[in-house]
C-alpha atoms as a PDB file:
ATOM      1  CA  UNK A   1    -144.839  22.395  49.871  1.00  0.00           C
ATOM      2  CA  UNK A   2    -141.479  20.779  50.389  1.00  0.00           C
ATOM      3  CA  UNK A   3    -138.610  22.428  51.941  1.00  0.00           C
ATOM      4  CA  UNK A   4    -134.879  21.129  50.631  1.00  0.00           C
ATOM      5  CA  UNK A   5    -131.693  22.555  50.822  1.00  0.00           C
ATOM      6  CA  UNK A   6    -130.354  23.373  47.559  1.00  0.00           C
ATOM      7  CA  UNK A   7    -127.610  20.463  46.808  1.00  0.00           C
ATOM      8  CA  UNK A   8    -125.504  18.576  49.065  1.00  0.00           C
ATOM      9  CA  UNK A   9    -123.042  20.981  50.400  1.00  0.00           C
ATOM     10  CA  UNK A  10    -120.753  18.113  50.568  1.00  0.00           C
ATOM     11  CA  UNK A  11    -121.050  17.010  47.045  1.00  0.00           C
ATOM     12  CA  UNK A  12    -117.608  17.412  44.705  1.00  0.00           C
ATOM     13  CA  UNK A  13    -117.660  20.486  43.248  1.00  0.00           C
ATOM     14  CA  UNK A  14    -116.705  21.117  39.531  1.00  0.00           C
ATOM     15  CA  UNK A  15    -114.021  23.706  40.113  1.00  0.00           C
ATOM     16  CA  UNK A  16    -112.412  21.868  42.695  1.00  0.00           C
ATOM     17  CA  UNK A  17    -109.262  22.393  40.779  1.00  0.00           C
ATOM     18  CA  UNK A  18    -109.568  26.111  40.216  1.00  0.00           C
ATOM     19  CA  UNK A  19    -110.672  26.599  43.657  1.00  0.00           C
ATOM     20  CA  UNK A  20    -106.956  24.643  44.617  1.00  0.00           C
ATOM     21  CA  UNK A  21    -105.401  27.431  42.653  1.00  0.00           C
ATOM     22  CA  UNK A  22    -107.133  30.297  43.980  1.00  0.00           C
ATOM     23  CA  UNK A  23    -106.813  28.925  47.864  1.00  0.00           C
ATOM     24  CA  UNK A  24    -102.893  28.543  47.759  1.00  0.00           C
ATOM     25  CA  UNK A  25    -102.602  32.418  46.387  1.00  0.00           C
ATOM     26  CA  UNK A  26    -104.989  33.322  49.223  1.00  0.00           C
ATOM     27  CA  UNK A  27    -103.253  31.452  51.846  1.00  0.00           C
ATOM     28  CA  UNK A  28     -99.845  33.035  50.961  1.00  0.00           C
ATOM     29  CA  UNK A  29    -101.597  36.392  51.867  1.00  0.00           C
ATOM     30  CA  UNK A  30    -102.750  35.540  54.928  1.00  0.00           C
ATOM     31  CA  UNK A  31    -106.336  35.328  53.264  1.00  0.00           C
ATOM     32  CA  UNK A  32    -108.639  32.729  53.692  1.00  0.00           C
ATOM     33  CA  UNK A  33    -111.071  31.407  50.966  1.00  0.00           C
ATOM     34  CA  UNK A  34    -114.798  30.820  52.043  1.00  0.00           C
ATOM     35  CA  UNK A  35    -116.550  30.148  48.675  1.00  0.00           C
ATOM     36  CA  UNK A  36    -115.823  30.053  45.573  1.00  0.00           C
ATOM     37  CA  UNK A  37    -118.605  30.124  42.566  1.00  0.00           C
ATOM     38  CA  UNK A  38    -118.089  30.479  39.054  1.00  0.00           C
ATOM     39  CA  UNK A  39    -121.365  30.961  36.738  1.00  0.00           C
ATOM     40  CA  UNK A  40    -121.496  30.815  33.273  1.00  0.00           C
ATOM     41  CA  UNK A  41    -124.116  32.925  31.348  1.00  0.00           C
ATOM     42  CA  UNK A  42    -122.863  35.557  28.290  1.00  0.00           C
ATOM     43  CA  UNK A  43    -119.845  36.225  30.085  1.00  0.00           C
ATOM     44  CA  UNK A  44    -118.142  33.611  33.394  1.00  0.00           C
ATOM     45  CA  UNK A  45    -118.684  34.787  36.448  1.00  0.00           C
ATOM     46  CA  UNK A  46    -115.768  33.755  39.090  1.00  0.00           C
ATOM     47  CA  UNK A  47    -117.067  34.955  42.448  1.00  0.00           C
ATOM     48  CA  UNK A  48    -114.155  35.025  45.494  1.00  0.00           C
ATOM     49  CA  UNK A  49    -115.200  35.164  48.851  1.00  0.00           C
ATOM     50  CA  UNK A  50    -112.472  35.888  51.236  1.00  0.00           C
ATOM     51  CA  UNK A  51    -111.678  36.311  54.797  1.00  0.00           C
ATOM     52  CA  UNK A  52    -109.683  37.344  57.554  1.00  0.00           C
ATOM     53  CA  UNK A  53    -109.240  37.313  61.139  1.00  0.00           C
ATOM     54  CA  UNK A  54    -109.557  40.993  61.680  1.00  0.00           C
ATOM     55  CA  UNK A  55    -111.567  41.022  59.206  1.00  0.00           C
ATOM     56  CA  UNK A  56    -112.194  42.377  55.153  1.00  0.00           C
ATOM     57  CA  UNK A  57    -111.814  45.520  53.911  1.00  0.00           C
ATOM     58  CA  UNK A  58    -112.556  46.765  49.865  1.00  0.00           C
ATOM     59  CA  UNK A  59    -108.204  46.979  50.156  1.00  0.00           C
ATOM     60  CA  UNK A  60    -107.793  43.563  50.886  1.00  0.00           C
ATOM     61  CA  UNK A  61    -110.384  42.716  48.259  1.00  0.00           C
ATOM     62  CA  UNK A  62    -108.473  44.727  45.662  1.00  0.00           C
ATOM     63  CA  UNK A  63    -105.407  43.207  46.694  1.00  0.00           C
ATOM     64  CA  UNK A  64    -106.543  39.973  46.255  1.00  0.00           C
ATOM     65  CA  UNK A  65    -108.423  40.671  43.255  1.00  0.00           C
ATOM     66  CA  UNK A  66    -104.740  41.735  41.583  1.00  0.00           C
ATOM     67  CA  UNK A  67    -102.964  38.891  43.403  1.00  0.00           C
ATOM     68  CA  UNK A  68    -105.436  36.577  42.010  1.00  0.00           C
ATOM     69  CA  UNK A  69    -105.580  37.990  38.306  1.00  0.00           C
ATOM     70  CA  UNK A  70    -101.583  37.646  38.184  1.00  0.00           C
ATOM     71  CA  UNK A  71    -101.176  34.146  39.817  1.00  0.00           C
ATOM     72  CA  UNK A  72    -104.080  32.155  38.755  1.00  0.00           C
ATOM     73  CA  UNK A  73    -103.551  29.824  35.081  1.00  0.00           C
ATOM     74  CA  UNK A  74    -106.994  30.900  34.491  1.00  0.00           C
ATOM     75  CA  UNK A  75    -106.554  30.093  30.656  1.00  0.00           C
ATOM     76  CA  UNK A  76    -106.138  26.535  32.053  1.00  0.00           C
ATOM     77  CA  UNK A  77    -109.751  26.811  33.538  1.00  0.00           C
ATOM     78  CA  UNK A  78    -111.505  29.371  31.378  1.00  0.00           C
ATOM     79  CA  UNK A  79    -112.529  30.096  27.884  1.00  0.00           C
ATOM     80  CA  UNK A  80    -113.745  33.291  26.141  1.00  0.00           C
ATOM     81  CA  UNK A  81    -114.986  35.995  28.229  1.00  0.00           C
ATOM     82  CA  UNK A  82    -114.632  35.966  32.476  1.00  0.00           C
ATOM     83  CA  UNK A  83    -114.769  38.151  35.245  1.00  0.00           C
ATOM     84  CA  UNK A  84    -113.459  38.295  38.784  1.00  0.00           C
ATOM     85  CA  UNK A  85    -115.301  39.343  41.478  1.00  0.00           C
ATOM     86  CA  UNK A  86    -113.532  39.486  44.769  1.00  0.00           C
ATOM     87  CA  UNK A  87    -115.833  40.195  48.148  1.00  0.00           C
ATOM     88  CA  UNK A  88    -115.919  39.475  52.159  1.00  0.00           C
ATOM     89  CA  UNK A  89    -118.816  37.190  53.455  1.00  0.00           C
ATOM     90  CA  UNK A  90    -120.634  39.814  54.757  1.00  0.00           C
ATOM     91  CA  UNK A  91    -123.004  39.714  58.272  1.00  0.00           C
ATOM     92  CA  UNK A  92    -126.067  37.105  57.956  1.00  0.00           C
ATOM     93  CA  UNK A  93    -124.420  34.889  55.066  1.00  0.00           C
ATOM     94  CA  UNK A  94    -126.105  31.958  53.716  1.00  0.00           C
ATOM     95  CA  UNK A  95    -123.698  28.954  53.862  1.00  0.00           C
ATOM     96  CA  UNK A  96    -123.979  26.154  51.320  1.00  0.00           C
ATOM     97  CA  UNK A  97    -120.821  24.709  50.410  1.00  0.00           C
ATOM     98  CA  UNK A  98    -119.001  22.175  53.080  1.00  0.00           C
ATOM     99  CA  UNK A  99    -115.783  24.657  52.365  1.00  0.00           C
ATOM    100  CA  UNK A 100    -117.998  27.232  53.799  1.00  0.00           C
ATOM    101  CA  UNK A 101    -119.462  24.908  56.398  1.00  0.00           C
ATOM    102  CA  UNK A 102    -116.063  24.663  57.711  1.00  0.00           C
ATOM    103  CA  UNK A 103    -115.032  28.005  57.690  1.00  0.00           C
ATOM    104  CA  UNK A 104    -118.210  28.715  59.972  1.00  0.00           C
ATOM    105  CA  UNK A 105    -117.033  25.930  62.698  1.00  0.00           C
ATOM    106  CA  UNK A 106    -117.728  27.970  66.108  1.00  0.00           C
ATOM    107  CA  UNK A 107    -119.994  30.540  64.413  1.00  0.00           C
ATOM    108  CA  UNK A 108    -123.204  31.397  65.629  1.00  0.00           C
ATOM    109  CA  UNK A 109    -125.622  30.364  63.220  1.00  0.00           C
ATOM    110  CA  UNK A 110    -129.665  30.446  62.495  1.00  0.00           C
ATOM    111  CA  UNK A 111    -130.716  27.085  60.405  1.00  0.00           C
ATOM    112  CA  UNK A 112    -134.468  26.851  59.260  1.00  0.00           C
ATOM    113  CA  UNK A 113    -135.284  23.501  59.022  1.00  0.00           C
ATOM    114  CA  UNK A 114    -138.307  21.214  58.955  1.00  0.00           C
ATOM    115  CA  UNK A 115    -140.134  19.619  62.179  1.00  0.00           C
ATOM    116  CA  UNK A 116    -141.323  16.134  62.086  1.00  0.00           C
ATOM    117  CA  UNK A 117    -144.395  16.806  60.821  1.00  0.00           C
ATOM    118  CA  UNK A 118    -142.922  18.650  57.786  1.00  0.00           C
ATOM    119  CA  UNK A 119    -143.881  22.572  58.972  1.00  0.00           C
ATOM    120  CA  UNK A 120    -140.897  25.077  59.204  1.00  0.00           C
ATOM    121  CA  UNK A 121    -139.102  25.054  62.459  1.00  0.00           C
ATOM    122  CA  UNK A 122    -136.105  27.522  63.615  1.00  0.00           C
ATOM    123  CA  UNK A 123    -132.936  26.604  65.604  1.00  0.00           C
ATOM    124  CA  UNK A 124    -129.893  28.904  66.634  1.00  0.00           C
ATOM    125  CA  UNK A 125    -126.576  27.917  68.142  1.00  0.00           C
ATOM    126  CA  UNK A 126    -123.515  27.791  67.676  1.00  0.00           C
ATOM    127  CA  UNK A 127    -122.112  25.367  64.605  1.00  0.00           C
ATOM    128  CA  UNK A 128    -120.310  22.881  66.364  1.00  0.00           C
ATOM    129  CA  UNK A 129    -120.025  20.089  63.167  1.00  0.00           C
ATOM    130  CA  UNK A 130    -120.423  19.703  59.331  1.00  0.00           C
ATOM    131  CA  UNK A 131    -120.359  16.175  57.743  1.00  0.00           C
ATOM    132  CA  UNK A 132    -121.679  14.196  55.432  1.00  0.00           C
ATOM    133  CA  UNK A 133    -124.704  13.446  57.927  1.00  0.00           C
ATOM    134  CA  UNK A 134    -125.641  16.752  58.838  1.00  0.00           C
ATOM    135  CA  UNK A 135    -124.667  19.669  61.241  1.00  0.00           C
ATOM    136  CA  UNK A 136    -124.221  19.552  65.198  1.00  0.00           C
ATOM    137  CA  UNK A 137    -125.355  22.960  67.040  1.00  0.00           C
ATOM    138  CA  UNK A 138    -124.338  23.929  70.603  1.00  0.00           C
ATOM    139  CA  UNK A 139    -127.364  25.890  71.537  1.00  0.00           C
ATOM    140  CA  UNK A 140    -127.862  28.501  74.111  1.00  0.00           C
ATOM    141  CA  UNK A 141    -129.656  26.539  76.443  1.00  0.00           C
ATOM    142  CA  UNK A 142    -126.054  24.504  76.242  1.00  0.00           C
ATOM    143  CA  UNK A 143    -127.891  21.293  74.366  1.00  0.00           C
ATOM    144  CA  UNK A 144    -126.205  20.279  71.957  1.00  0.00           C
ATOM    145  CA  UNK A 145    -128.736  19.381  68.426  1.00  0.00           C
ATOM    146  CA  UNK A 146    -128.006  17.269  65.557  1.00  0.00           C
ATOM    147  CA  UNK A 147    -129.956  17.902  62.155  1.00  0.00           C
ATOM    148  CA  UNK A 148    -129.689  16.005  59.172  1.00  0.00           C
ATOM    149  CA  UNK A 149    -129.318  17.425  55.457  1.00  0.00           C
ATOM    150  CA  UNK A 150    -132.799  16.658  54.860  1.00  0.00           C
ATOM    151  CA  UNK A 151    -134.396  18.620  57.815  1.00  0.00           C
ATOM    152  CA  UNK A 152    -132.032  21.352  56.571  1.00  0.00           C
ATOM    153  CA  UNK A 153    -133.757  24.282  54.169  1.00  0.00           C
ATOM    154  CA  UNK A 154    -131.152  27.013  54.865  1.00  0.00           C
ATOM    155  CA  UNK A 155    -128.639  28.376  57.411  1.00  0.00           C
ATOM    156  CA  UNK A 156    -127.224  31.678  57.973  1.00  0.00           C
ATOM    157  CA  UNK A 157    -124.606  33.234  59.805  1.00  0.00           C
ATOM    158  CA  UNK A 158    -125.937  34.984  63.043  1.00  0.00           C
ATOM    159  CA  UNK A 159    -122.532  36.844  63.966  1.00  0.00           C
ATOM    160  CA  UNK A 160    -123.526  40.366  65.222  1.00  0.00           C
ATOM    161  CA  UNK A 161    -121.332  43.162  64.266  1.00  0.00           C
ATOM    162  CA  UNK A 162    -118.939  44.905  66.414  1.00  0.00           C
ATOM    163  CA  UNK A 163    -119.134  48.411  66.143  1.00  0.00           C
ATOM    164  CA  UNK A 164    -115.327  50.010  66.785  1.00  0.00           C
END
């Protein structure tokens, strides 16, 4: 069997445009975006994932949702029917975009990748780098690990959560 990541997160994305749009009216709330994906199937799917330094509550989502639904030219995007769905990243995310790459820069992360002779093989660090080449982990034993895209099959946030 042969292990891939799905796509080059660093490939141009199709709603590069759209995702412009929906960034600035983020930004100007103090929002950031982490991933945007739009699906099309009976109905388009645009799906928002936001964040924020103290974090995301289902207010802030709303909030954004409306913000988003007002300021957007989503007739300049969009035909026929579409939906917005507005969300946080939530603990143990799967990252696959470079936008969300970025986002997780000094993140604690888990990446399955492949070993040298092809079998499964699990690293976890902290994300240090996302290019073109491949990612750069700081690891606990303070050794710092390059993997290229194709030893890459998935990575995950490993950020614990911090009970109030």
């Amino acid at each position: 069997m042969v292990w891939r990541m799905k796509g080059d997160p660093f490939a141009p994305r199709p709603w590069q445009a759209l995702e412009e749009h929906i960034e600035a009216v983020l930004r100007s709330m103090g929002l950031t975006l982490v991933d945007c994906q739009v699906k099309q199937g009976r109905f388009t799917l645009v799906t928002v994932t936001i964040d924020h330094p103290r974090g995301v509550n289902v207010a802030m989502c709303v909030r954004a949702t409306q913000a988003l639904q007002a300021q957007v030219p989503w007739d300049d995007f969009l035909t026929g029917d579409w939906r917005l769905q507005v969300s946080s990243p939530g603990v143990g995310r799967e990252l696959r975009t470079a936008r969300e790459f970025r986002w997780a820069l000094g993140r604690s992360v888990q990446v399955l990748g492949r070993s040298a002779s092809g079998g499964p093989v699990f690293w976890q660090g902290t994300l240090q780098e996302a290019g073109p080449t491949g990612i750069r982990l700081q690891t606990d034993a303070d050794r710092s690990l390059h993997i290229p895209w194709q030893d890459v099959i998935r990575v995950h946030l490993a950020d614990k959560v911090v009970e109030s």
